[in-house]
Protein backbone atom coordinates (compact mmCIF):
# COMPACT_ATOMS: atom_id res chain seq x y z
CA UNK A 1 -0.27 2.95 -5.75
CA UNK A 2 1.83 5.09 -7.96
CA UNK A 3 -0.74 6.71 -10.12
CA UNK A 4 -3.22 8.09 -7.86
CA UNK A 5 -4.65 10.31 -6.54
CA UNK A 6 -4.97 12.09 -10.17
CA UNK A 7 -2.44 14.99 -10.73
CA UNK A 8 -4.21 18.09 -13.04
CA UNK A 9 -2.68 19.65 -16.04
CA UNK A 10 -1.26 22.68 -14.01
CA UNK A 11 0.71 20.70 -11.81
CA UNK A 12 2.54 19.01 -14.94
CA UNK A 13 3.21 22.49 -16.06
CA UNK A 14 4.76 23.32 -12.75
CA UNK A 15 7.05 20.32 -13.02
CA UNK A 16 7.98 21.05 -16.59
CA UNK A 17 8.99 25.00 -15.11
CA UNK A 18 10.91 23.78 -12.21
CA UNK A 19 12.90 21.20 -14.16
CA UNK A 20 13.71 23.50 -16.79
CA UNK A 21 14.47 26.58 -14.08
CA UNK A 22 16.92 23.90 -12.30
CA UNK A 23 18.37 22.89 -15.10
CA UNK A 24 19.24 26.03 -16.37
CA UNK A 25 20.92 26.91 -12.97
CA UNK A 26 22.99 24.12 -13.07
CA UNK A 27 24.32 24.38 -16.67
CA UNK A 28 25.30 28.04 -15.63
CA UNK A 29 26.89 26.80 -12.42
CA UNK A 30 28.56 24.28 -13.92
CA UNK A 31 28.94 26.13 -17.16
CA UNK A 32 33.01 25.21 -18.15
CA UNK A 33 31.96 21.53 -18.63
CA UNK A 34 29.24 22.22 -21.28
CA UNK A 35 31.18 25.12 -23.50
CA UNK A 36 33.75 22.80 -24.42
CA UNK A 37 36.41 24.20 -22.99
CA UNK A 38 39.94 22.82 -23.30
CA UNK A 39 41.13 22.85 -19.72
CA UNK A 40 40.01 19.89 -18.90
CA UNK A 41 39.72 16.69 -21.06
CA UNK A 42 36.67 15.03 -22.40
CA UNK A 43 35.76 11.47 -22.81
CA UNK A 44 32.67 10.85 -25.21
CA UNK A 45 30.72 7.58 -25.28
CA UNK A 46 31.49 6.76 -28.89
CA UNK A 47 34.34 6.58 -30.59
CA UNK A 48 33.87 8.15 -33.51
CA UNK A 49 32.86 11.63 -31.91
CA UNK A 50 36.95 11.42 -30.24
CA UNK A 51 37.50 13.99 -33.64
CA UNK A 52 34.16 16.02 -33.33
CA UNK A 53 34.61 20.01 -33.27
CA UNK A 54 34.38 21.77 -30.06
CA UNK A 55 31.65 23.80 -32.13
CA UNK A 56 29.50 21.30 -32.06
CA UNK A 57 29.37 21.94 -28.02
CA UNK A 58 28.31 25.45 -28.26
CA UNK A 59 25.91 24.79 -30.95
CA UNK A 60 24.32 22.12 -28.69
CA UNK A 61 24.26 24.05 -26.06
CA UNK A 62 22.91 27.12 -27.46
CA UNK A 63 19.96 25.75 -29.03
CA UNK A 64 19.61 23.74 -25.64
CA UNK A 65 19.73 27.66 -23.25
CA UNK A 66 17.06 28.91 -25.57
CA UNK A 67 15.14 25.70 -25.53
CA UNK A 68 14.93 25.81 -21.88
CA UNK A 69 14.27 29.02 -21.92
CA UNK A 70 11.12 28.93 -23.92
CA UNK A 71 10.12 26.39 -21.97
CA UNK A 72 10.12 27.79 -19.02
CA UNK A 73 7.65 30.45 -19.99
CA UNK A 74 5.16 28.69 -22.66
CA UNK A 75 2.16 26.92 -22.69
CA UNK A 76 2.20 23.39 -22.89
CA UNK A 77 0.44 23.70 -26.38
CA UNK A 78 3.61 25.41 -27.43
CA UNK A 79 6.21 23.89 -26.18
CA UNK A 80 6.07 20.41 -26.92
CA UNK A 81 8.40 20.91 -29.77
CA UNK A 82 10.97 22.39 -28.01
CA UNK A 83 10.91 20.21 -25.36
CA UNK A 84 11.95 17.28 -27.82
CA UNK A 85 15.00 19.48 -29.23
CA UNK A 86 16.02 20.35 -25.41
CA UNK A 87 15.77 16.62 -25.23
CA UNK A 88 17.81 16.07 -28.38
CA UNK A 89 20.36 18.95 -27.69
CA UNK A 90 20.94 17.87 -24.26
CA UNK A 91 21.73 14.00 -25.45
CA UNK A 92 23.99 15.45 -27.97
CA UNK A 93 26.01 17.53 -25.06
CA UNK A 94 26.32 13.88 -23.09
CA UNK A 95 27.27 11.88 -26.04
CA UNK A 96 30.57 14.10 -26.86
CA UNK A 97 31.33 13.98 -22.63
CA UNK A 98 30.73 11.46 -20.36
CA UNK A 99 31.36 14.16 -17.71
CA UNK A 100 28.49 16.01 -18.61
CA UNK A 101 26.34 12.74 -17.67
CA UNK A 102 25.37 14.20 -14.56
CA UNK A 103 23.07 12.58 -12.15
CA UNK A 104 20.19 15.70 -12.69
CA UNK A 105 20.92 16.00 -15.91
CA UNK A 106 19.82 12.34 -16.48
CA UNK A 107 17.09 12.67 -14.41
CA UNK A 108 15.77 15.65 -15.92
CA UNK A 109 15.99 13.74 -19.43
CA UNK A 110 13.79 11.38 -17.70
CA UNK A 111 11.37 13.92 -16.28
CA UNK A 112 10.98 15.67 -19.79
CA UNK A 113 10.59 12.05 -21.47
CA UNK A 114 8.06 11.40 -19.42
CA UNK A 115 5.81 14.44 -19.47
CA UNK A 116 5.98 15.25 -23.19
CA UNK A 117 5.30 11.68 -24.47
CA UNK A 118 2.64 10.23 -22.00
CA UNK A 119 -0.71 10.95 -20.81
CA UNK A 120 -0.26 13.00 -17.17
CA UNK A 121 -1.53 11.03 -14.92
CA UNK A 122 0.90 8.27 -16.53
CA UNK A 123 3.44 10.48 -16.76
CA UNK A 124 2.85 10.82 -13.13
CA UNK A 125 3.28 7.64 -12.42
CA UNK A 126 6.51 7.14 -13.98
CA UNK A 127 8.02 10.37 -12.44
CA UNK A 128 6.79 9.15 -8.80
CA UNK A 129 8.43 5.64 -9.58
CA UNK A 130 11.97 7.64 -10.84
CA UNK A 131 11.92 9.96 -8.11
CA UNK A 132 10.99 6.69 -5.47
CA UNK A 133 14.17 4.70 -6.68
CA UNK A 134 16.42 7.54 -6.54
CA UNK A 135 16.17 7.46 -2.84
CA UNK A 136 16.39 3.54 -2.41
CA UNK A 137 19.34 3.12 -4.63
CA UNK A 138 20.81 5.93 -3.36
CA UNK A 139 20.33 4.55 0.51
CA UNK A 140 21.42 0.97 -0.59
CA UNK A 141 24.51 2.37 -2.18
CA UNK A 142 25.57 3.97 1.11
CA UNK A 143 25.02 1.27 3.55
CA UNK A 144 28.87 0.60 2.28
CA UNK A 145 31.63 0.01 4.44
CA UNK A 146 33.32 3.07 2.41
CA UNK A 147 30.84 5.24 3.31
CA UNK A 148 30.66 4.28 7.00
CA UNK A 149 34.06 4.66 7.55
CA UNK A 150 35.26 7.58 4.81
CA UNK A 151 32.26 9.69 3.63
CA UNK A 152 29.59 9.25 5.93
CA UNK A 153 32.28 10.19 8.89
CA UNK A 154 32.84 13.28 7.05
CA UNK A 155 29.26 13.73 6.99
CA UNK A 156 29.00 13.54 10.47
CA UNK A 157 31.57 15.08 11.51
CA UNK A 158 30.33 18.43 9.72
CA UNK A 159 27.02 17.74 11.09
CA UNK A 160 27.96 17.63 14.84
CA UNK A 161 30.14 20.58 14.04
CA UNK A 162 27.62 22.87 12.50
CA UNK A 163 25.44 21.85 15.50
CA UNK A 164 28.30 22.69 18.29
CA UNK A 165 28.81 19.04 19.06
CA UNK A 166 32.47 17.79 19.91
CA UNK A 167 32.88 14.24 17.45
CA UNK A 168 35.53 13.53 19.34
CA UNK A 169 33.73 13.09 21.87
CA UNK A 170 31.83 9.72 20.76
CA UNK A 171 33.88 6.60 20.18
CA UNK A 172 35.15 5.16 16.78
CA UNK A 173 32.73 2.20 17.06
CA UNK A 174 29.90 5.11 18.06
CA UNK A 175 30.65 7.37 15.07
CA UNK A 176 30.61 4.50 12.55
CA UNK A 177 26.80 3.29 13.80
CA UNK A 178 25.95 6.89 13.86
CA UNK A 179 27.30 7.26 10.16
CA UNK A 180 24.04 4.61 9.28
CA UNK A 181 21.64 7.44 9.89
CA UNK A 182 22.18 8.99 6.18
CA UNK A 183 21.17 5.97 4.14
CA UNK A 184 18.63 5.27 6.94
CA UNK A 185 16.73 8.71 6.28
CA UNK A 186 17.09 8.07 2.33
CA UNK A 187 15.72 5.01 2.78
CA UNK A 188 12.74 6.00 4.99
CA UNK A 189 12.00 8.47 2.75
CA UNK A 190 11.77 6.24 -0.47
CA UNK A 191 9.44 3.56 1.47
CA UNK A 192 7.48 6.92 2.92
CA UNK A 193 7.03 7.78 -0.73
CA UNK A 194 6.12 4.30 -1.84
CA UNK A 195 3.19 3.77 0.54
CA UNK A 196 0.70 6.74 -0.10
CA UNK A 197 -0.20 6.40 4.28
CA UNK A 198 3.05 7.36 4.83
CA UNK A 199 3.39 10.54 2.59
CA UNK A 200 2.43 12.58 4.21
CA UNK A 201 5.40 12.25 6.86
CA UNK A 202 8.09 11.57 4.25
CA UNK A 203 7.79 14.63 1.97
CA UNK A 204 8.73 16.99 5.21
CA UNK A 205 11.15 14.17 6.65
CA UNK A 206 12.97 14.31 3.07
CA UNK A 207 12.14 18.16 3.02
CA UNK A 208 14.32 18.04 5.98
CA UNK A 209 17.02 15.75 5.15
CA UNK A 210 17.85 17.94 1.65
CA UNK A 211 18.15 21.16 3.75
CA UNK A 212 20.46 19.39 6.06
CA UNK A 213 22.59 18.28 3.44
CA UNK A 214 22.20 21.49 1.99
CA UNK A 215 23.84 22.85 5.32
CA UNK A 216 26.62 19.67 5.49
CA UNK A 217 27.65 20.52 1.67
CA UNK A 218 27.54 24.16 1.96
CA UNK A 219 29.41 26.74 2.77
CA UNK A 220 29.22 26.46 6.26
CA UNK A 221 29.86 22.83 6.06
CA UNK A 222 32.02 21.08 3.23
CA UNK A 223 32.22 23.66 1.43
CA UNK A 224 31.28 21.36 -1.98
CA UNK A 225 30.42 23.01 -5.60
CA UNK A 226 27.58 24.74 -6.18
CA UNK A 227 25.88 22.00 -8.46
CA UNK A 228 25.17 19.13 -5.69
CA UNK A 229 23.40 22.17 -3.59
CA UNK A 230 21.22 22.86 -6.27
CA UNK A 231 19.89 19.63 -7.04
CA UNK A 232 19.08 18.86 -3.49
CA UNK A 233 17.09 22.64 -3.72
CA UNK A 234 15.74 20.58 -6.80
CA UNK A 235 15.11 17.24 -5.28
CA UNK A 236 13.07 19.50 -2.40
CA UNK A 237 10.93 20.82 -5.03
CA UNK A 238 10.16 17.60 -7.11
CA UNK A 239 8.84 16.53 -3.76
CA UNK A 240 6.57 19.32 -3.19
CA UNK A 241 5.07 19.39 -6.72
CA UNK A 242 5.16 15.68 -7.65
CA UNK A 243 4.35 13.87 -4.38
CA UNK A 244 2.48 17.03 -2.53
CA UNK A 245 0.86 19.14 -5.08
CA UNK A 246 -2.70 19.61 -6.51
CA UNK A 247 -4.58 16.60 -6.63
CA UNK A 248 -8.23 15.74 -8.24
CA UNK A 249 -10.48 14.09 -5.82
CA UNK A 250 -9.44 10.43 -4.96
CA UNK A 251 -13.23 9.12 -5.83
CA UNK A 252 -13.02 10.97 -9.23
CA UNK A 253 -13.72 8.47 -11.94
CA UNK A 254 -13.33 10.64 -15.10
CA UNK A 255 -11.31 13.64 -16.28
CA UNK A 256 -13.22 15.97 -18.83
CA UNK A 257 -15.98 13.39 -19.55
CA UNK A 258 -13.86 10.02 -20.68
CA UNK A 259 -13.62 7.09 -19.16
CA UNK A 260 -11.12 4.44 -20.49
CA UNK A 261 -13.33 1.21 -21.09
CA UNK A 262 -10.03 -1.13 -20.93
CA UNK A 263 -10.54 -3.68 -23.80
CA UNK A 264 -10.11 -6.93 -23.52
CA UNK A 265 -5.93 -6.91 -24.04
CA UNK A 266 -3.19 -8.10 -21.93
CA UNK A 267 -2.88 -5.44 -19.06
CA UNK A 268 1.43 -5.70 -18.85
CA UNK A 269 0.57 -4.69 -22.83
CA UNK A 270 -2.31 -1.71 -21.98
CA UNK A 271 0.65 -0.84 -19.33
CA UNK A 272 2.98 -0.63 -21.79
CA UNK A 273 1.54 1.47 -24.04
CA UNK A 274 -0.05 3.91 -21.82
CA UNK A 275 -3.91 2.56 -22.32
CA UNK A 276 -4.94 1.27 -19.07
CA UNK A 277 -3.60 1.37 -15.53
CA UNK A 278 -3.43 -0.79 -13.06
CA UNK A 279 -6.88 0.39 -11.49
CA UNK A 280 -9.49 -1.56 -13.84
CA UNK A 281 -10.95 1.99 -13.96
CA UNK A 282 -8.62 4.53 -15.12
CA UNK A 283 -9.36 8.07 -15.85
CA UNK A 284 -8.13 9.32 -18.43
CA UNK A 285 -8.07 12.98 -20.50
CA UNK A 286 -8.82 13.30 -24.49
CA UNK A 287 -6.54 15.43 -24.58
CA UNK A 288 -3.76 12.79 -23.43
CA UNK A 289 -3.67 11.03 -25.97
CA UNK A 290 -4.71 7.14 -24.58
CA UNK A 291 -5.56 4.70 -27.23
CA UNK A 292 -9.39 4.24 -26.16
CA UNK A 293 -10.56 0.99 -28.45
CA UNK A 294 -13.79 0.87 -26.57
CA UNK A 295 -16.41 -1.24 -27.26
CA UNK A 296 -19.85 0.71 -28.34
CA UNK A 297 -21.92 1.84 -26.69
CA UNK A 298 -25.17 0.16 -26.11
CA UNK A 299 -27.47 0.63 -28.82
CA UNK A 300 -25.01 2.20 -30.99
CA UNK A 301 -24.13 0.10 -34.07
CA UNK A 302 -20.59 -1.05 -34.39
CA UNK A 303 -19.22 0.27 -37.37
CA UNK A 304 -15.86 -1.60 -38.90
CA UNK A 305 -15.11 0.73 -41.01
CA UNK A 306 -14.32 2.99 -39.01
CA UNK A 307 -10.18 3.45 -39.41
CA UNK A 308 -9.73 5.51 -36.42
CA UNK A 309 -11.96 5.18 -32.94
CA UNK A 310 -12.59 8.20 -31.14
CA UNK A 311 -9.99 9.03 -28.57
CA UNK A 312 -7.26 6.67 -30.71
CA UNK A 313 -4.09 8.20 -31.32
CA UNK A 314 -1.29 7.08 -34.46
CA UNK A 315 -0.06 3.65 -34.01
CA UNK A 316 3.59 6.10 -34.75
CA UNK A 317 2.71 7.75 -31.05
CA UNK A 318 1.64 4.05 -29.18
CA UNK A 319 5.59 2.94 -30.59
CA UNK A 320 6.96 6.10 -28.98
CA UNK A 321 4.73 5.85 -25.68
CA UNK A 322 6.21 2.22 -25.32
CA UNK A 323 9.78 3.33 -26.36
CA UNK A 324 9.86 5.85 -23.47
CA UNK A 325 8.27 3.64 -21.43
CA UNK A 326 10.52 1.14 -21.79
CA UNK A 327 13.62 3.71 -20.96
CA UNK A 328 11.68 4.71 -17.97
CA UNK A 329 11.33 1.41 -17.14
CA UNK A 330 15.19 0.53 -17.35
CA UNK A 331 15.87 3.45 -15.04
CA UNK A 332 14.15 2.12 -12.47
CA UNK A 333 16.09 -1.61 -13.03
CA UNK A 334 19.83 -1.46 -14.20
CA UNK A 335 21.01 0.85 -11.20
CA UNK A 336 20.11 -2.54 -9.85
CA UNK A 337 22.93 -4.02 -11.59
CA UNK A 338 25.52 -1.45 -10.73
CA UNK A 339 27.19 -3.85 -8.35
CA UNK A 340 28.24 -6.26 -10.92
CA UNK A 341 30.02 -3.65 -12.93
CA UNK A 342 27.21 -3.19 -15.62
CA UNK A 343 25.82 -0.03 -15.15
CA UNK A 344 27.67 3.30 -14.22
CA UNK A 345 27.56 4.59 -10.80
CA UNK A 346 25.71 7.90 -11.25
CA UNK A 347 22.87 6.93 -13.14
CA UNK A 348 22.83 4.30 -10.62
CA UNK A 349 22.08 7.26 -7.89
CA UNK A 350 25.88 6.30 -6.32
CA UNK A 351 26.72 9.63 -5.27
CA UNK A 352 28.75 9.83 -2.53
CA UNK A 353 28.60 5.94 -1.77
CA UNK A 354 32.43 5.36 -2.13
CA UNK A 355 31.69 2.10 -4.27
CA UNK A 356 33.29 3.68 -7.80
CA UNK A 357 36.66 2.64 -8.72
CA UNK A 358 39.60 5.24 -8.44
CA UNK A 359 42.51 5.86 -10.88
CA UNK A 360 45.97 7.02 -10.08
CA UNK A 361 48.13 8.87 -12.33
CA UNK A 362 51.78 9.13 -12.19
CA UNK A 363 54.07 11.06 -14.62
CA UNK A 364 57.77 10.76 -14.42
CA UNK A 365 59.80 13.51 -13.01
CA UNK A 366 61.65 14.14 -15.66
CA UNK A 367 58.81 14.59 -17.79
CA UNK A 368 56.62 17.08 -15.71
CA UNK A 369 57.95 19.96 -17.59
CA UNK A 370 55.87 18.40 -20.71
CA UNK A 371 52.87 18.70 -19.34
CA UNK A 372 49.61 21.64 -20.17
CA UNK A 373 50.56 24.72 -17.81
CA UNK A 374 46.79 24.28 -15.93
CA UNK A 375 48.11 20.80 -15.32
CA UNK A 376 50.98 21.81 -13.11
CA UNK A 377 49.71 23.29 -9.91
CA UNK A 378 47.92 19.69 -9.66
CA UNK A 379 51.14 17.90 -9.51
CA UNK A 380 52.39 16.62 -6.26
CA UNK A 381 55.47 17.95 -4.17
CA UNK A 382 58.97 16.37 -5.15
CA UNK A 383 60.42 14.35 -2.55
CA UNK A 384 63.89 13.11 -2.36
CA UNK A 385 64.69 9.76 -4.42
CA UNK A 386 60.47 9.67 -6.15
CA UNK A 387 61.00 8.60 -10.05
CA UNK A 388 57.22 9.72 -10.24
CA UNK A 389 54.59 12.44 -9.23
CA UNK A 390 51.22 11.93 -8.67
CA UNK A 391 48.67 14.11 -10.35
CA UNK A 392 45.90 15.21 -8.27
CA UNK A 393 42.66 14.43 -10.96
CA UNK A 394 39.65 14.93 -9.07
CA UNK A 395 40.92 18.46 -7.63
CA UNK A 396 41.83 19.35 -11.23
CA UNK A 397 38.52 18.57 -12.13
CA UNK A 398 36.66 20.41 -9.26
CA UNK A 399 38.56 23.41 -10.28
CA UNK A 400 38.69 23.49 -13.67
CA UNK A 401 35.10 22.69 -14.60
CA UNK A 402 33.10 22.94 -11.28
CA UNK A 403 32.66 19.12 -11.63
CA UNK A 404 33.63 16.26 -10.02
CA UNK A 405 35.46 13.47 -12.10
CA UNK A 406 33.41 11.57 -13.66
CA UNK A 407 33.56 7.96 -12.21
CA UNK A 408 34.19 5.36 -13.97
CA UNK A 409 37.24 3.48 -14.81
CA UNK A 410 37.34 3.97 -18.21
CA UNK A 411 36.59 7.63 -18.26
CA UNK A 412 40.12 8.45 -15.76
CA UNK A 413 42.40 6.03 -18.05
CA UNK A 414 41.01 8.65 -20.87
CA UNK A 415 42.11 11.37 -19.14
CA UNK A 416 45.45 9.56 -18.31
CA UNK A 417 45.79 8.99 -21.87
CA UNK A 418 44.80 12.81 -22.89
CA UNK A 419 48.03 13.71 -20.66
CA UNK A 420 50.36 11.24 -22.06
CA UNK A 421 49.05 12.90 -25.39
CA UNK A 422 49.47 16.17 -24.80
CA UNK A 423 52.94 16.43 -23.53
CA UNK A 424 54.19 13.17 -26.12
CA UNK A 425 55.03 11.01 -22.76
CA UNK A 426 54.95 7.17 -23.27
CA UNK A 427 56.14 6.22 -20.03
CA UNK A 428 53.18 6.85 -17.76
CA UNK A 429 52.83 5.10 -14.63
CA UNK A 430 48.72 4.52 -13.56
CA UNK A 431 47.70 2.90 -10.59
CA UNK A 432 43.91 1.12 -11.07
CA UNK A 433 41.82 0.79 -7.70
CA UNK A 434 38.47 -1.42 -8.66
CA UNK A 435 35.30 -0.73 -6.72
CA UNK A 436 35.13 -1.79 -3.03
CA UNK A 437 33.70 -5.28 -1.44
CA UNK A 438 30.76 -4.00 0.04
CA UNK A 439 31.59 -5.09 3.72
CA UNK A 440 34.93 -5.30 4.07
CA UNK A 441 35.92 -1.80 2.10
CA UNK A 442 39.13 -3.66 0.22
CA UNK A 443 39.70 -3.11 -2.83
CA UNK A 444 41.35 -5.10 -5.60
CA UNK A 445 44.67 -2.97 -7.10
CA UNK A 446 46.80 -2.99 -10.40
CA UNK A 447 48.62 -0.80 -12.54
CA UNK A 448 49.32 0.04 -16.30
CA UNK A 449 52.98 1.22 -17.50
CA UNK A 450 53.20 2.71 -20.66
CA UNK A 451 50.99 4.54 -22.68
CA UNK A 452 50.53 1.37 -25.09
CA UNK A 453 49.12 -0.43 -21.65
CA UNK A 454 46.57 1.79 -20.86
CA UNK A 455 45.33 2.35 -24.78
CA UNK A 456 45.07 -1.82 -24.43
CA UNK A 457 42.98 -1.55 -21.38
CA UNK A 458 40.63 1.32 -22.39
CA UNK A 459 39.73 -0.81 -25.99
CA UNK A 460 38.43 -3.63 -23.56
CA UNK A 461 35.43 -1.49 -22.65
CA UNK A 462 31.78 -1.65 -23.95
CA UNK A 463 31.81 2.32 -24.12
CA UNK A 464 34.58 4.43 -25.20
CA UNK A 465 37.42 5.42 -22.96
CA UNK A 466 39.58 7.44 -25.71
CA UNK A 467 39.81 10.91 -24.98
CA UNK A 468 38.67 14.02 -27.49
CA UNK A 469 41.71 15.19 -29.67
CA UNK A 470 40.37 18.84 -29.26
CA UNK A 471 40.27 19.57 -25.84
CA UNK A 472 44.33 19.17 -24.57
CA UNK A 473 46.61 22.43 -24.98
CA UNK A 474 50.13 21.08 -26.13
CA UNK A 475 53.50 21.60 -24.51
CA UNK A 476 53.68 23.84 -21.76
CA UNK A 477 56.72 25.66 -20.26
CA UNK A 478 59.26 23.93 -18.09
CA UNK A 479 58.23 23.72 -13.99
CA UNK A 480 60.31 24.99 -11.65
């Protein structure tokens, strides 16, 4: 279903250029968080990188930039090599910041996994399959009673503005149903996808629904970062090129003269591997790579001494093919597990949802004066008789990096903790709001006191939640 028709080598190409091209645009337009700049603090996913050097950052990313950028213009037989140290550059950069774990960041990891390692119409496959789920998860994730009733009715609202339409007008009951249509158009267009019938409606319905996000988030509209309007430019393009491009014949039953003979071997194994397909007669190219153990031909004397068959490839490459395979393959299952608390919410295609939990930090007032200077326009008006101030995170973020928090519990009590560090304040107040029941919108609330609290909460996570020790400037001058 996935797999064919068959796509031809210059369509992989194309992909590999407009991922790359994207990519680039977004690091530039989101270029703060990758530099590793010290206005905002960073959370890595180990431990033992909390000490690493900020030059480690910009050696990343440089080597990443011209990476890309060879990429973008060579042939495939050239750029294989690079692609891996993009690959390995670009998991370096998300290792020392969970920030920089951006959904199309991830999924262009995927994308590059996939295209460099497998044979293409496999690669294909697994791209189709990525691309599928990001729409389902991301529809399931919105039919929320957060999103109904916070997000989505900002959603609307924009969109019945931008199209001269009074929301006031419609009742509270009417806006919430009308809310649905967001996921409902994800959705459609992930089952449109799915079912090769019905493609050729969903690539201009989802076409359609990017560009009218595109006007909701834009400047016209919400007014949101730059980054979220260039993925959905992306996302428009992946389904052009992956879903829509060039296609070999449907009939076709070879590509350049082989046709895999599919041994007799478990097919969830030939799967697995990347030898064999789900059709009994897949096509596939020398050039790909394909482990081809067929059996003789007839007449031809089967030789056993033979150590390598013609079209086999090193048993080294069948262990990576099923390595990345089996990444691939967890993409497409653990967002599935996102709403039991075992998976993060971006790479679980959350965006926008309103399921991730939300972290509050106080300071006391008379500590404010300890605090970074960049932190202070970000702290909330006095009022008569408040012992604390609230600090506004997530607009600190946006404005500092181009970025939106990254969220996850443990990441926010790391940046709570990077504050309490920077101006030497143990008496930090943080308020903990845990992600939302799915129909009723409540949320489950408690707070840490004390900076010794919330260093006891974040060593209770899996992944780390300590902050970098090189990205906080100390002491700033008193506020007024």
């Amino acid at each position: 279903m996935l797999s064919q028709p068959y796509p031809v080598e210059s369509q992989r190409l194309l992909l590999r250029r407009i991922s790359c091209a994207g990519t680039l645009l977004l690091i530039c337009v989101t270029w703060k968080l990758w530099t590793g700049q010290s206005s905002f603090p960073q959370v890595p996913f180990l431990h033992s990188l909390c000490n690493a050097s900020i030059w480690f950052d910009r050696i990343l990313l440089g080597v990443l930039l011209l990476g890309l950028v060879l990429l973008l213009f060579a042939k495939r037989a050239s750029g294989k090599g690079w692609a891996w140290i993009s690959v390995g550059c670009l998991v370096g950069l998300l290792l020392l910041n969970q920030q920089r774990f951006q959904p199309w960041a991830y999924q262009f990891l995927l994308i590059m996994l996939a295209i460099h390692t497998l044979p293409r119409q496999r690669a294909f496959m697994w791209v189709r399959a990525l691309i599928i789920s990001i729409y389902l998860y991301s529809a399931w994730n919105k039919f929320d009673y957060q999103f109904t009733h916070a997000i989505g009715q900002r959603f609307l609202e924009t969109a019945l503005q931008l199209l001269r339409v009074d929301p006031t007008g419609y009742a509270a009951e009417s806006r919430i149903r009308m809310a649905h249509i967001f996921p409902l158009a994800e959705g459609l267009v992930g089952v449109g996808l799915l079912l090769p019938p019905l493609r050729r409606w969903a690539i201009p319905i989802g076409v359609m629904m990017h560009t009218g996000l595109i006007a909701i988030l834009g400047p016209l509209g919400m007014n949101h970062n730059w980054g979220v309007l260039l993925w959905n430019l992306l996302s428009m393009l992946y389904l052009i090129v992956v879903f829509g491009g060039q296609r070999l014949p449907r009939e076709s039953t070879k590509v350049d003269g082989v046709v895999d003979r599919q041994p007799q071997s478990s097919r969830w194994l030939r799967l697995l591997i990347g030898q064999g397909n789900f059709s009994p007669s897949l096509v596939v190219p020398p050039s790909g790579g394909i482990l081809s153990a067929t059996n003789p031909p007839q007449g031809e004397p089967n030789n056993k001494d033979r150590t390598v068959k013609q079209g086999e490839i090193p048993k080294l490459q069948l262990s990576v093919m099923a390595i990345v395979q089996l990444m691939l393959l967890s993409a497409l299952v653990l967002p599935a597990f996102e709403t039991l608390g075992w998976w993060d919410h971006w790479p679980s295609w959350g965006l926008y949802s309103g399921r991730s939990p939300q972290v509050e930090v106080l300071i006391p007032v008379g500590e404010i004066h300890r605090l970074p200077q960049n932190v202070l326009p970000y702290v909330s008006e006095a009022r008569a008789n408040e012992a604390y101030r609230r600090i506004r995170v997530a607009e600190w973020s946006l404005d500092a990096i181009a970025a939106p928090i990254y969220p996850e519990e443990r990441f926010q009590l790391g940046v709570a903790l990077a504050l309490a560090d920077a101006g030497q304040m143990d008496d930090v107040l943080v308020f903990v709001y845990h992600s939302p029941d799915r129909w009723t919108g409540q949320r489950r609330q408690e707070f840490l006191q004390g900076r010794t609290a919330i260093q006891n909460r974040v060593a209770t996570f899996h992944m780390n939640g300590f902050p970098r020790s090189v990205t906080m400037p100390k002491l700033s001058t008193s506020i007024e």
